[in-house]
N, C-alpha and C. Protein backbone atom coordinates (compact mmCIF):
# COMPACT_ATOMS: atom_id res chain seq x y z
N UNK A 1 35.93 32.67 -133.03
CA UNK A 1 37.03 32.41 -132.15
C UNK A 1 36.70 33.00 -130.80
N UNK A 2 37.13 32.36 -129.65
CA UNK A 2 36.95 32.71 -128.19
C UNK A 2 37.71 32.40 -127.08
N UNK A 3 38.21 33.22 -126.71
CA UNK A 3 39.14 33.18 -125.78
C UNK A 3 38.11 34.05 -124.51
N UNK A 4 39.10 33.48 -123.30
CA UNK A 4 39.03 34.64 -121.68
C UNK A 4 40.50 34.59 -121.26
N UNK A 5 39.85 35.32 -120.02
CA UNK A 5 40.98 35.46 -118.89
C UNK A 5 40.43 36.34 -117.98
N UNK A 6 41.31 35.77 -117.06
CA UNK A 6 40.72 36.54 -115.73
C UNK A 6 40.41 37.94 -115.57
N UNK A 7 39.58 39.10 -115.36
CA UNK A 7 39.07 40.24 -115.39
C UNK A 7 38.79 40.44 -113.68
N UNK A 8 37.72 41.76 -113.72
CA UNK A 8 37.35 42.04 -113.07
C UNK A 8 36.11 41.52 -112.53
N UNK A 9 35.55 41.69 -111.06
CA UNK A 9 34.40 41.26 -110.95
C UNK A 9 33.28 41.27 -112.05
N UNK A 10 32.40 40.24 -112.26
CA UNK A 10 31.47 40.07 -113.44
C UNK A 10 31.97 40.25 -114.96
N UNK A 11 33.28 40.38 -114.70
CA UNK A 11 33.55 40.19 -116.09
C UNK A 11 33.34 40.99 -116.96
N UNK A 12 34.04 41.17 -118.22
CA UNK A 12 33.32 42.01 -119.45
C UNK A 12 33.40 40.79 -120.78
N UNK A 13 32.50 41.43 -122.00
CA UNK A 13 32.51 40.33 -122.97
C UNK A 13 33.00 41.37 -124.35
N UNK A 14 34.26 41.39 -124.68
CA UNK A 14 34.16 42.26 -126.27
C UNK A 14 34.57 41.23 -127.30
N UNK A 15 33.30 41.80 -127.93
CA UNK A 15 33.50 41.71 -129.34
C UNK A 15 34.31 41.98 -130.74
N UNK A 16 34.66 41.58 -131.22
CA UNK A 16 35.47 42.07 -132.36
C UNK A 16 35.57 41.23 -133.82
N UNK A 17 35.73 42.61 -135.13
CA UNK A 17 35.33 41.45 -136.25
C UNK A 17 33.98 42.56 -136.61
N UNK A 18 33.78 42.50 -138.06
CA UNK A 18 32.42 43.29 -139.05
C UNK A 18 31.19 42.98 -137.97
N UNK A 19 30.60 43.34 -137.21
CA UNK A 19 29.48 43.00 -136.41
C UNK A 19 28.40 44.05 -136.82
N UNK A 20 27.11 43.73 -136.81
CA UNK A 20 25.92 44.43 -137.31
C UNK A 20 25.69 44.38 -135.07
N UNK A 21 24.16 44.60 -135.03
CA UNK A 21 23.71 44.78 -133.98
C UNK A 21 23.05 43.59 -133.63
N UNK A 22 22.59 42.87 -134.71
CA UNK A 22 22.27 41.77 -134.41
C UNK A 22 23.09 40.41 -134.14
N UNK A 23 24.44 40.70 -133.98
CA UNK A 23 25.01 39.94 -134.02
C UNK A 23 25.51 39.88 -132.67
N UNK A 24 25.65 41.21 -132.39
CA UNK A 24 26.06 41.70 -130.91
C UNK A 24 25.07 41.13 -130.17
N UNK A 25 23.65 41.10 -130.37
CA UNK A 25 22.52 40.67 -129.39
C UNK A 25 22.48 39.21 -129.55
N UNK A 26 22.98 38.43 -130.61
CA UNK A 26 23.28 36.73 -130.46
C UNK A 26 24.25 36.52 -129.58
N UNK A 27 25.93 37.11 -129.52
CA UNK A 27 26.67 37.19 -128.53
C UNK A 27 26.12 37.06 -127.04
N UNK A 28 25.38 37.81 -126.87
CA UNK A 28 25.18 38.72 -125.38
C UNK A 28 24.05 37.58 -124.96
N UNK A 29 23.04 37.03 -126.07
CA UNK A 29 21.96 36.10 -125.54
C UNK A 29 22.87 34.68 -125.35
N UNK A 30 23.89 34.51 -126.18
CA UNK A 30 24.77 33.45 -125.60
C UNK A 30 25.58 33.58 -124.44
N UNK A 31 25.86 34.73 -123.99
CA UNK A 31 26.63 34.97 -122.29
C UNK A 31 25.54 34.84 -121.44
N UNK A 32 24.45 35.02 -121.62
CA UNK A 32 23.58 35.08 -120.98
C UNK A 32 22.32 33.29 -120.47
N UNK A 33 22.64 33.11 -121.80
CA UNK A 33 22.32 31.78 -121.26
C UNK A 33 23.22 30.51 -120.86
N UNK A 34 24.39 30.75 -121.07
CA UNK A 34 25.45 30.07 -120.26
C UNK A 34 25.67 30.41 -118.98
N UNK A 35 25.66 31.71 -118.29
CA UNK A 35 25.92 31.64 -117.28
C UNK A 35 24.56 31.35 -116.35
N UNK A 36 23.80 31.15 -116.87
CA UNK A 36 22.39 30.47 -116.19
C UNK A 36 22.45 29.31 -116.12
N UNK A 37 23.15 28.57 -116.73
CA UNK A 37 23.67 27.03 -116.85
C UNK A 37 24.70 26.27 -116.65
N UNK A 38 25.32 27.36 -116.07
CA UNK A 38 26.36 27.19 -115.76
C UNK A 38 26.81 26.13 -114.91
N UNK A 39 26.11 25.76 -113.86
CA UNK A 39 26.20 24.44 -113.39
C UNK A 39 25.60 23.65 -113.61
N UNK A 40 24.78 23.29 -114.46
CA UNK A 40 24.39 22.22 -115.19
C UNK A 40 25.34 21.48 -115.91
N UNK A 41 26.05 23.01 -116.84
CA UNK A 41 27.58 22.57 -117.80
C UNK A 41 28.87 22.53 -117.13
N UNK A 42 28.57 22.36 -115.79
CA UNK A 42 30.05 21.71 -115.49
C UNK A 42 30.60 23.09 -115.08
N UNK A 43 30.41 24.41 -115.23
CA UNK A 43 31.47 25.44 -115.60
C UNK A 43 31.23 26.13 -113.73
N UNK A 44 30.91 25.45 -112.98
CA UNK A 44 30.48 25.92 -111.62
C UNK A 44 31.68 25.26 -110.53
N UNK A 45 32.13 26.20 -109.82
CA UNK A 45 32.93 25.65 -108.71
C UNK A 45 32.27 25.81 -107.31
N UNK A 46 31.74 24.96 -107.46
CA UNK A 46 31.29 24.97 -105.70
C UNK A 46 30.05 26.21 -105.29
N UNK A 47 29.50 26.59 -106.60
CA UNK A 47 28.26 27.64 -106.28
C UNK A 47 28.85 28.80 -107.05
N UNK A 48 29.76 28.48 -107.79
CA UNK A 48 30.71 30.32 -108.16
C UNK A 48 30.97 29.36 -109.33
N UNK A 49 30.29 30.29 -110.74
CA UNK A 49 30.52 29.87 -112.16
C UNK A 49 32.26 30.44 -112.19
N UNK A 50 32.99 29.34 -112.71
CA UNK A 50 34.29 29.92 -113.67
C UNK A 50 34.37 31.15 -114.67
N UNK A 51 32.98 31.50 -114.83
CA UNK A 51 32.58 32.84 -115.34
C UNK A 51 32.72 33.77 -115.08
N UNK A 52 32.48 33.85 -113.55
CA UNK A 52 32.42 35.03 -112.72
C UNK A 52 33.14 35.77 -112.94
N UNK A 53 34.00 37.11 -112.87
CA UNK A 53 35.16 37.64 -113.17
C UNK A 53 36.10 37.36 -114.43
N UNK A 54 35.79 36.31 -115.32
CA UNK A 54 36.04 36.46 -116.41
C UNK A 54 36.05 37.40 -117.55
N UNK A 55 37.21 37.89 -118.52
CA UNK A 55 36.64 38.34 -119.27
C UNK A 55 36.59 37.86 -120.93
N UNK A 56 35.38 38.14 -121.85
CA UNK A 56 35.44 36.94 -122.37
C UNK A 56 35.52 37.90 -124.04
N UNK A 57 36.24 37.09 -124.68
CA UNK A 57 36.82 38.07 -125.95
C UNK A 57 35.95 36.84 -127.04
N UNK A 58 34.96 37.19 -127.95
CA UNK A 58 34.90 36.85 -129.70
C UNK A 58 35.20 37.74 -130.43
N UNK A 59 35.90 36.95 -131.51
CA UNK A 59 36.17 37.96 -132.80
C UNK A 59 35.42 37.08 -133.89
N UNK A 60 35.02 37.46 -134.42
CA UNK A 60 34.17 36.84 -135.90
C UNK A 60 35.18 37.34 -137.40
N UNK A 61 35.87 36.31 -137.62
CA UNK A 61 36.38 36.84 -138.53
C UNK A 61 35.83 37.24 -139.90
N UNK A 62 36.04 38.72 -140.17
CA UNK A 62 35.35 39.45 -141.14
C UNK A 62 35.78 38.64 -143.11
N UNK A 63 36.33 38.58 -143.40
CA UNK A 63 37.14 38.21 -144.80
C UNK A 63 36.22 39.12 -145.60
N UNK A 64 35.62 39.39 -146.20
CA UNK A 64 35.12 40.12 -147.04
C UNK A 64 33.35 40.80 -146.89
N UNK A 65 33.22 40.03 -146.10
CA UNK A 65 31.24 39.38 -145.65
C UNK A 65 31.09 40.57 -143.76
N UNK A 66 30.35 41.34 -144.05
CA UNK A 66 30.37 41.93 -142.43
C UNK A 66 29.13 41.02 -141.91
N UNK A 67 28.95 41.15 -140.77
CA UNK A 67 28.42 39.76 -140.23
C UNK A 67 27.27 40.27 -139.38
N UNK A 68 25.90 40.22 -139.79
CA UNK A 68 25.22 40.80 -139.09
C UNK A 68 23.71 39.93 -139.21
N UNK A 69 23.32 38.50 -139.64
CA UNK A 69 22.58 37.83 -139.34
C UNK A 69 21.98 37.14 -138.36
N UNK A 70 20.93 36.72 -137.97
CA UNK A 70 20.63 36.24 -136.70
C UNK A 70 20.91 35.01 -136.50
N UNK A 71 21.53 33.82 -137.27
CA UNK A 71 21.96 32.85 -137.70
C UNK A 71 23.32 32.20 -136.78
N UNK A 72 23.53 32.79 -135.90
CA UNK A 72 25.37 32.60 -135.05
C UNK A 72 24.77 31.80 -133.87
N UNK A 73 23.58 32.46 -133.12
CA UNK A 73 23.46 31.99 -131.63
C UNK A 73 23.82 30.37 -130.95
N UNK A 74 23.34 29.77 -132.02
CA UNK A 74 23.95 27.90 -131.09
C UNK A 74 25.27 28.43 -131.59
N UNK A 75 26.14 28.48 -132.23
CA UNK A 75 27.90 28.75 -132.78
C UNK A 75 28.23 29.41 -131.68
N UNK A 76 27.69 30.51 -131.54
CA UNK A 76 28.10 31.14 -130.30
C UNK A 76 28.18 30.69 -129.06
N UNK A 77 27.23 29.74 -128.78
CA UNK A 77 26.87 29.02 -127.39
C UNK A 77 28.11 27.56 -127.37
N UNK A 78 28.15 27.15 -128.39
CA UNK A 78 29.14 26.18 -128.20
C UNK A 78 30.34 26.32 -128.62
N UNK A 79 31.06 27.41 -129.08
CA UNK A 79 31.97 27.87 -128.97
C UNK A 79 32.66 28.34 -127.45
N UNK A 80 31.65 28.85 -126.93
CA UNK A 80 32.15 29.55 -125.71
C UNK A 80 31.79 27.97 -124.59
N UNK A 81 31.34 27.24 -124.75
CA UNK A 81 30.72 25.70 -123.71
C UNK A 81 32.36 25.23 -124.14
N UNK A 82 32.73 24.95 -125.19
CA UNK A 82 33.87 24.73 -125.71
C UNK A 82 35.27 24.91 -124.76
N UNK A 83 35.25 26.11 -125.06
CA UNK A 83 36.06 27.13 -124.24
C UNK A 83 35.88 26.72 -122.46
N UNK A 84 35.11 26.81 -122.03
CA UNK A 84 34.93 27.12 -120.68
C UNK A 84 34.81 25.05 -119.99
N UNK A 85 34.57 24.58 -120.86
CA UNK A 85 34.76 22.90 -120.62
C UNK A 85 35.75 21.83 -121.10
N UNK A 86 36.58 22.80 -122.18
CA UNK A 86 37.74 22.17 -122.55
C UNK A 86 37.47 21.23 -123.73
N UNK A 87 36.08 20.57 -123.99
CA UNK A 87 35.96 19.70 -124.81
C UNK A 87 35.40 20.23 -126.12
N UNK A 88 36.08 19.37 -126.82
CA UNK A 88 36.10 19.86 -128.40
C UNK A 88 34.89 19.95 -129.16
N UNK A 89 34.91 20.71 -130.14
CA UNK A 89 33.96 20.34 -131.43
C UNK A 89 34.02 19.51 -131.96
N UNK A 90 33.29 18.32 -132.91
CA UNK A 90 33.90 17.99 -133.82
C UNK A 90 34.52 18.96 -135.48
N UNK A 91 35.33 18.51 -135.86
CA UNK A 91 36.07 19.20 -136.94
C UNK A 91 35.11 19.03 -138.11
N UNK A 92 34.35 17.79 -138.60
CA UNK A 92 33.12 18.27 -139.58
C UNK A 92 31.75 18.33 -139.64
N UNK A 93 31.71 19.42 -138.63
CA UNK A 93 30.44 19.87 -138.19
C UNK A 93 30.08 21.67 -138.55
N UNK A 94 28.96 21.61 -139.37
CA UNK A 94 29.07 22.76 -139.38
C UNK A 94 27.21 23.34 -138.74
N UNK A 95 27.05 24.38 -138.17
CA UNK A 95 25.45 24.61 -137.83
C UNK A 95 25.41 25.91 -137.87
N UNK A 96 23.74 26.10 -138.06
CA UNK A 96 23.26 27.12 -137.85
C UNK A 96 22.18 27.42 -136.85
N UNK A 97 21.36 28.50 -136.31
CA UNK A 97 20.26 28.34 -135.96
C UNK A 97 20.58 29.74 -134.81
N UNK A 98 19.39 30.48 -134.44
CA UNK A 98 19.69 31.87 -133.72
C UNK A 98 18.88 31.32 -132.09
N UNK A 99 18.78 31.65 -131.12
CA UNK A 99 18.84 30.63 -129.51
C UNK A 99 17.66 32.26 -129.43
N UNK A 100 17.36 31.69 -127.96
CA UNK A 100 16.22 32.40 -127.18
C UNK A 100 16.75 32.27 -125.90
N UNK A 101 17.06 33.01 -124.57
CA UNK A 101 17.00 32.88 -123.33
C UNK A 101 17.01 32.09 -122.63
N UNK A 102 15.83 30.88 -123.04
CA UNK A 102 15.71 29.69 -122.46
C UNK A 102 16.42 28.70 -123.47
N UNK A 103 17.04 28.72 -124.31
CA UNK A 103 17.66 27.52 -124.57
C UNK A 103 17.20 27.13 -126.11
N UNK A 104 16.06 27.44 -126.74
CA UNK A 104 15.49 27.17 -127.74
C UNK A 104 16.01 27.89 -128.91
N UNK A 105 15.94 26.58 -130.26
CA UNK A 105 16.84 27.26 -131.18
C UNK A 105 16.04 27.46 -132.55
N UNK A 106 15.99 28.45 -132.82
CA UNK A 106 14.63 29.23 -134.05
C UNK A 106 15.37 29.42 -135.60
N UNK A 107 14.31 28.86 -135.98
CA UNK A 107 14.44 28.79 -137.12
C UNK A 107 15.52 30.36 -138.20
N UNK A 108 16.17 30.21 -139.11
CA UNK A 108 16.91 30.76 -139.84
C UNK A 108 16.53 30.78 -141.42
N UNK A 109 17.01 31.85 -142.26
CA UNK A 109 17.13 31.89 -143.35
C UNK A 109 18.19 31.27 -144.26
N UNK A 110 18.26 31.19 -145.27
CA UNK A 110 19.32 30.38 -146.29
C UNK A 110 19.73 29.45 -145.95
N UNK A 111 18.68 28.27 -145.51
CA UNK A 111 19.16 26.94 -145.27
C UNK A 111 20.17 26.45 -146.31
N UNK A 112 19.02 26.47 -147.37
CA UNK A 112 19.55 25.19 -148.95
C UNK A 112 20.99 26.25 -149.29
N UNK A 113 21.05 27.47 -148.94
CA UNK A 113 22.95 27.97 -149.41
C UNK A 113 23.86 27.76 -148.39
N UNK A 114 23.45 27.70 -146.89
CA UNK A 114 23.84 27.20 -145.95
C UNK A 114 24.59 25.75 -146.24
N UNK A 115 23.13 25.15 -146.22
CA UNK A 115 23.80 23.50 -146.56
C UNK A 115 24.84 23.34 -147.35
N UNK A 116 24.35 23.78 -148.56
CA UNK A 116 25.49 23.52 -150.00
C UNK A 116 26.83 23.89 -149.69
N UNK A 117 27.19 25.14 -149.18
CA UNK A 117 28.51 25.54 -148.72
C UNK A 117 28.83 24.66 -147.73
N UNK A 118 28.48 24.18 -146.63
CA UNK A 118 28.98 22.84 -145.51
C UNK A 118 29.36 22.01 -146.65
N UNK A 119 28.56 21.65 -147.60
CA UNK A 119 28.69 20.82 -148.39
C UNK A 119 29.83 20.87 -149.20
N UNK A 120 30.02 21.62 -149.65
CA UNK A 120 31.41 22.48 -150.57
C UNK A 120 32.57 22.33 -149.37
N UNK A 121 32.36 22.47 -148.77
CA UNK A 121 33.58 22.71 -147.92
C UNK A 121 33.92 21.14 -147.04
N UNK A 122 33.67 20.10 -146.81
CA UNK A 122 33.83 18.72 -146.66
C UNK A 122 32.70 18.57 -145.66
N UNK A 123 32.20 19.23 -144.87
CA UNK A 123 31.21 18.61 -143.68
C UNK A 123 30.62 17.62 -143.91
N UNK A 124 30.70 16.82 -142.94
CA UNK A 124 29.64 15.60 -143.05
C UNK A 124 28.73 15.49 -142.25
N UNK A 125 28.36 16.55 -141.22
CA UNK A 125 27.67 16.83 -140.27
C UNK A 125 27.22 18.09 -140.33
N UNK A 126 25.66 18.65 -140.40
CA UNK A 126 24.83 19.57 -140.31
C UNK A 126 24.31 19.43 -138.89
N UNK A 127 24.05 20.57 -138.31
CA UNK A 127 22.95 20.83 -137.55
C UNK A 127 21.91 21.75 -137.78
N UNK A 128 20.95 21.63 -137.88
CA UNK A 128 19.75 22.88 -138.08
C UNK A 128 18.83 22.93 -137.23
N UNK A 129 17.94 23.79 -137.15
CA UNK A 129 16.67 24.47 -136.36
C UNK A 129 15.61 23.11 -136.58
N UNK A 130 14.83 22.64 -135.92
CA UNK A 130 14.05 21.83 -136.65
C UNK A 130 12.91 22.24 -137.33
N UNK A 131 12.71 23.81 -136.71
CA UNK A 131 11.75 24.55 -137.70
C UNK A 131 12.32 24.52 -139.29
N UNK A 132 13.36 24.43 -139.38
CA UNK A 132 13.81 24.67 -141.01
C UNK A 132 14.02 23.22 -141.36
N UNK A 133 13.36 22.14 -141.04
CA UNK A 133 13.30 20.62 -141.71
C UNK A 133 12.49 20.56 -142.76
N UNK A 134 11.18 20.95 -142.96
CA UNK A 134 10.92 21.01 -144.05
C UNK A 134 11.42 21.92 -145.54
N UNK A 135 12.09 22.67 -145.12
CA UNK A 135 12.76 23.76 -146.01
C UNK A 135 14.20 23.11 -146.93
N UNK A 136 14.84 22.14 -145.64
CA UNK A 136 16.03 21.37 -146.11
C UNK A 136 15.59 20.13 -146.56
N UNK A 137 14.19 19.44 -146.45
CA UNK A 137 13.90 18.42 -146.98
C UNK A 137 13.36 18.15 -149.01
N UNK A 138 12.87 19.62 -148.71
CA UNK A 138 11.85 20.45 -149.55
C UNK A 138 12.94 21.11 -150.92
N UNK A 139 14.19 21.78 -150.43
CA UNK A 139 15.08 22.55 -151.27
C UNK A 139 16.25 21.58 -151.43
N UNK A 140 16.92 20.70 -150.46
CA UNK A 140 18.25 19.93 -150.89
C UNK A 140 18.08 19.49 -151.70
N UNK A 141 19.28 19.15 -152.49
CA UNK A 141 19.20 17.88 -153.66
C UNK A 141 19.73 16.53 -153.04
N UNK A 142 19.62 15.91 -153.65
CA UNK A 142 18.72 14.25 -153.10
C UNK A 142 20.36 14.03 -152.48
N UNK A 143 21.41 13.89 -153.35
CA UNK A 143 22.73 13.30 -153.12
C UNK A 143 23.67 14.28 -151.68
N UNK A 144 22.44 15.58 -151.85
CA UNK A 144 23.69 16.31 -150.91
C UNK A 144 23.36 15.75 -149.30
N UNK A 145 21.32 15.24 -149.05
CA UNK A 145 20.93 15.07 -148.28
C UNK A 145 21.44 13.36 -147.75
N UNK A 146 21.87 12.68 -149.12
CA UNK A 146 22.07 11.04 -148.77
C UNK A 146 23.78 11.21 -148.09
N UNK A 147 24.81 12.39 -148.37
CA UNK A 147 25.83 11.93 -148.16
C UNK A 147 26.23 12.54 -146.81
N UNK A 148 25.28 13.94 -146.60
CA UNK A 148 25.32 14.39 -144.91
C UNK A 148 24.68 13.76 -143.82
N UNK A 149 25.08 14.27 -142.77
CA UNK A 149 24.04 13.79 -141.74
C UNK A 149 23.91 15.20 -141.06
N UNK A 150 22.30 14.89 -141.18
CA UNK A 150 21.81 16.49 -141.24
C UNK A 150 20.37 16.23 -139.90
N UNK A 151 21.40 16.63 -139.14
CA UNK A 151 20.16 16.46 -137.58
C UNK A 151 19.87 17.81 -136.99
N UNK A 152 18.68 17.82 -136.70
CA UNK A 152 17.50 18.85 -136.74
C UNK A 152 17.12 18.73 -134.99
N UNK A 153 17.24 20.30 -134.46
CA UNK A 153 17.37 20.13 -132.87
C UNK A 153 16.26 21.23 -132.75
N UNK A 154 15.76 21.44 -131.23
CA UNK A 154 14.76 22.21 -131.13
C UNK A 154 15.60 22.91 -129.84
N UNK A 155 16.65 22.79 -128.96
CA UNK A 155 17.16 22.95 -128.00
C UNK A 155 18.57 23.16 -127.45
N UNK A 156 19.26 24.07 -127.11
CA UNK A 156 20.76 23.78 -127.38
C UNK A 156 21.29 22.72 -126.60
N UNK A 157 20.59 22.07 -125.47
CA UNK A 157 20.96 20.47 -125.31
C UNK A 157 21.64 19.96 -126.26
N UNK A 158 20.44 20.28 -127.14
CA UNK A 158 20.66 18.93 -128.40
C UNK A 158 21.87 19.71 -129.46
N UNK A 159 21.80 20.56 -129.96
CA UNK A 159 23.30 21.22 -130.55
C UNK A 159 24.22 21.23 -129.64
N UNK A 160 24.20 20.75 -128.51
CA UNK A 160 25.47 20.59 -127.68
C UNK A 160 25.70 19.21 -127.60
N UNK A 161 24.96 18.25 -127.19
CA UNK A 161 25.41 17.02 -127.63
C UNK A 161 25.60 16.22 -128.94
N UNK A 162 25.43 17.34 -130.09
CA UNK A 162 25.56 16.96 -131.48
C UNK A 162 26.84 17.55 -131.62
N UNK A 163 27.64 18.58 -131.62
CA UNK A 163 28.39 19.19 -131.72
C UNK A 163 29.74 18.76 -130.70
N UNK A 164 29.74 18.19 -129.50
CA UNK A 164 31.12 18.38 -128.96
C UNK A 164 31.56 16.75 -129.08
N UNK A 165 32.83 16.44 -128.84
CA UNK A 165 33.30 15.24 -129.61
C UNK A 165 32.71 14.15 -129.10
N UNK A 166 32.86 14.50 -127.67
CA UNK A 166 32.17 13.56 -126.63
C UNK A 166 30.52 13.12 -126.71
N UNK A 167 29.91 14.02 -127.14
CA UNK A 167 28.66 14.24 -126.84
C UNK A 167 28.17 13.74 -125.67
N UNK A 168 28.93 14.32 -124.69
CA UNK A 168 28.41 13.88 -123.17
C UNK A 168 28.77 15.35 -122.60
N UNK A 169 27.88 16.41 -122.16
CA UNK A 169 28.54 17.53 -121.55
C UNK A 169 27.21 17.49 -120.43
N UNK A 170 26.36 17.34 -120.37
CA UNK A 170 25.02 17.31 -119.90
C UNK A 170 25.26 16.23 -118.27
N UNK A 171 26.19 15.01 -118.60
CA UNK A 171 26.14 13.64 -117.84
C UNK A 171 24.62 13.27 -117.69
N UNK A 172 23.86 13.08 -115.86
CA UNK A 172 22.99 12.93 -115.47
C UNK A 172 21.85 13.79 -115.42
N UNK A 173 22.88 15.45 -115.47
CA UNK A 173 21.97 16.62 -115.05
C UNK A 173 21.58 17.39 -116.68
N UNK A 174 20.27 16.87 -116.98
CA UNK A 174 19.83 17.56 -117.91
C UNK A 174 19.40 19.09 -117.10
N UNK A 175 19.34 19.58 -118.82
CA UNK A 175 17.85 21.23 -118.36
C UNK A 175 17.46 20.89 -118.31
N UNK A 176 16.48 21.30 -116.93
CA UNK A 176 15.23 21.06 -116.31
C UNK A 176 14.58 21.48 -117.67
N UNK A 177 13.27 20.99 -118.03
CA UNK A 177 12.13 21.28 -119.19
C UNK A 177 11.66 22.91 -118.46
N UNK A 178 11.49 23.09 -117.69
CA UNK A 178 10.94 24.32 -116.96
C UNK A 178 12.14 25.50 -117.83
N UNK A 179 13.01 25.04 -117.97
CA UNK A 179 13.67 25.94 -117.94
C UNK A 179 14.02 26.64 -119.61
N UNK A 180 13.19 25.52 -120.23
CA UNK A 180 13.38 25.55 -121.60
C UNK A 180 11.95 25.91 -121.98
């Protein structure tokens, strides 16, 4: 979950919810590469990100599980693109995959329990790392892979135009490749 509101200059970002350290450093690499992109994603007024002075609140809700995998970073990134562009997720989409600075999204652990639970729970839409394609090709069972649609990204471009309803947040102005 993610909310803002207006703050102080540059903003602050807290966290809240069972957080390990690694979870805190997926957070912080997702503030960090949004506001570098910020006008690419629309979230720029005239040279001054809507960021600026923001302050920006996640809570990860704990239920029983404390949350400390490297597995959040695209969730994190389009949660908060979400937030700051108004446009939605879709509702059965579920992903994983941990981001890098520039945009790139690295491979994760527990795909095939990953999947199965999307699966358990109605998703009809996966996103994954494309490093972990052979792992989900290799471990799914045949019916869980024929009834999802299970698309495999190397970039949060691409988990951003898989993920929001529109799949148009990008328009004309892609990431520059330099930048990825």
């Amino acid at each position: 979950m993610a909310s803002c509101e207006g703050g102080e200059a540059g903003g602050h970002m807290t966290l809240t919810g069972q957080l390990g350290d690694v979870m805190k450093e997926s957070a912080q690499l997702a503030v960090s590469w949004l506001r570098s992109n910020a006008q690419i994603l629309g979230i720029d007024d005239g040279g001054r990100s809507i960021m600026s002075g923001t302050d920006i609140h996640l809570h990860f809700p704990a239920g029983a599980v404390g949350k400390d995998g490297p597995s959040a970073g695209v969730i994190i990134v389009t949660a908060l693109v979400s937030l700051f562009t108004g446009k939605l997720v879709r509702s059965d989409l579920a992903m994983t995959g941990e981001i890098t600075l520039r945009g790139l999204v690295l491979p994760v652990g527990g795909i095939k329990e990953k999947v199965l639970a999307a699966h358990r729970a109605g998703m009809r839409r996966v996103v994954l790392p494309r490093r972990n394609e052979p792992d989900a090709r290799a471990d799914l069972p045949a019916e869980v892979l024929k009834s999802m649609s299970i698309r495999f990204v190397d970039c949060l471009e691409d988990v951003l135009s898989e993920a929001l309803d529109d799949g148009e947040i990008f328009g004309n102005d892609k990431i520059p490749s330099s930048k990825l």
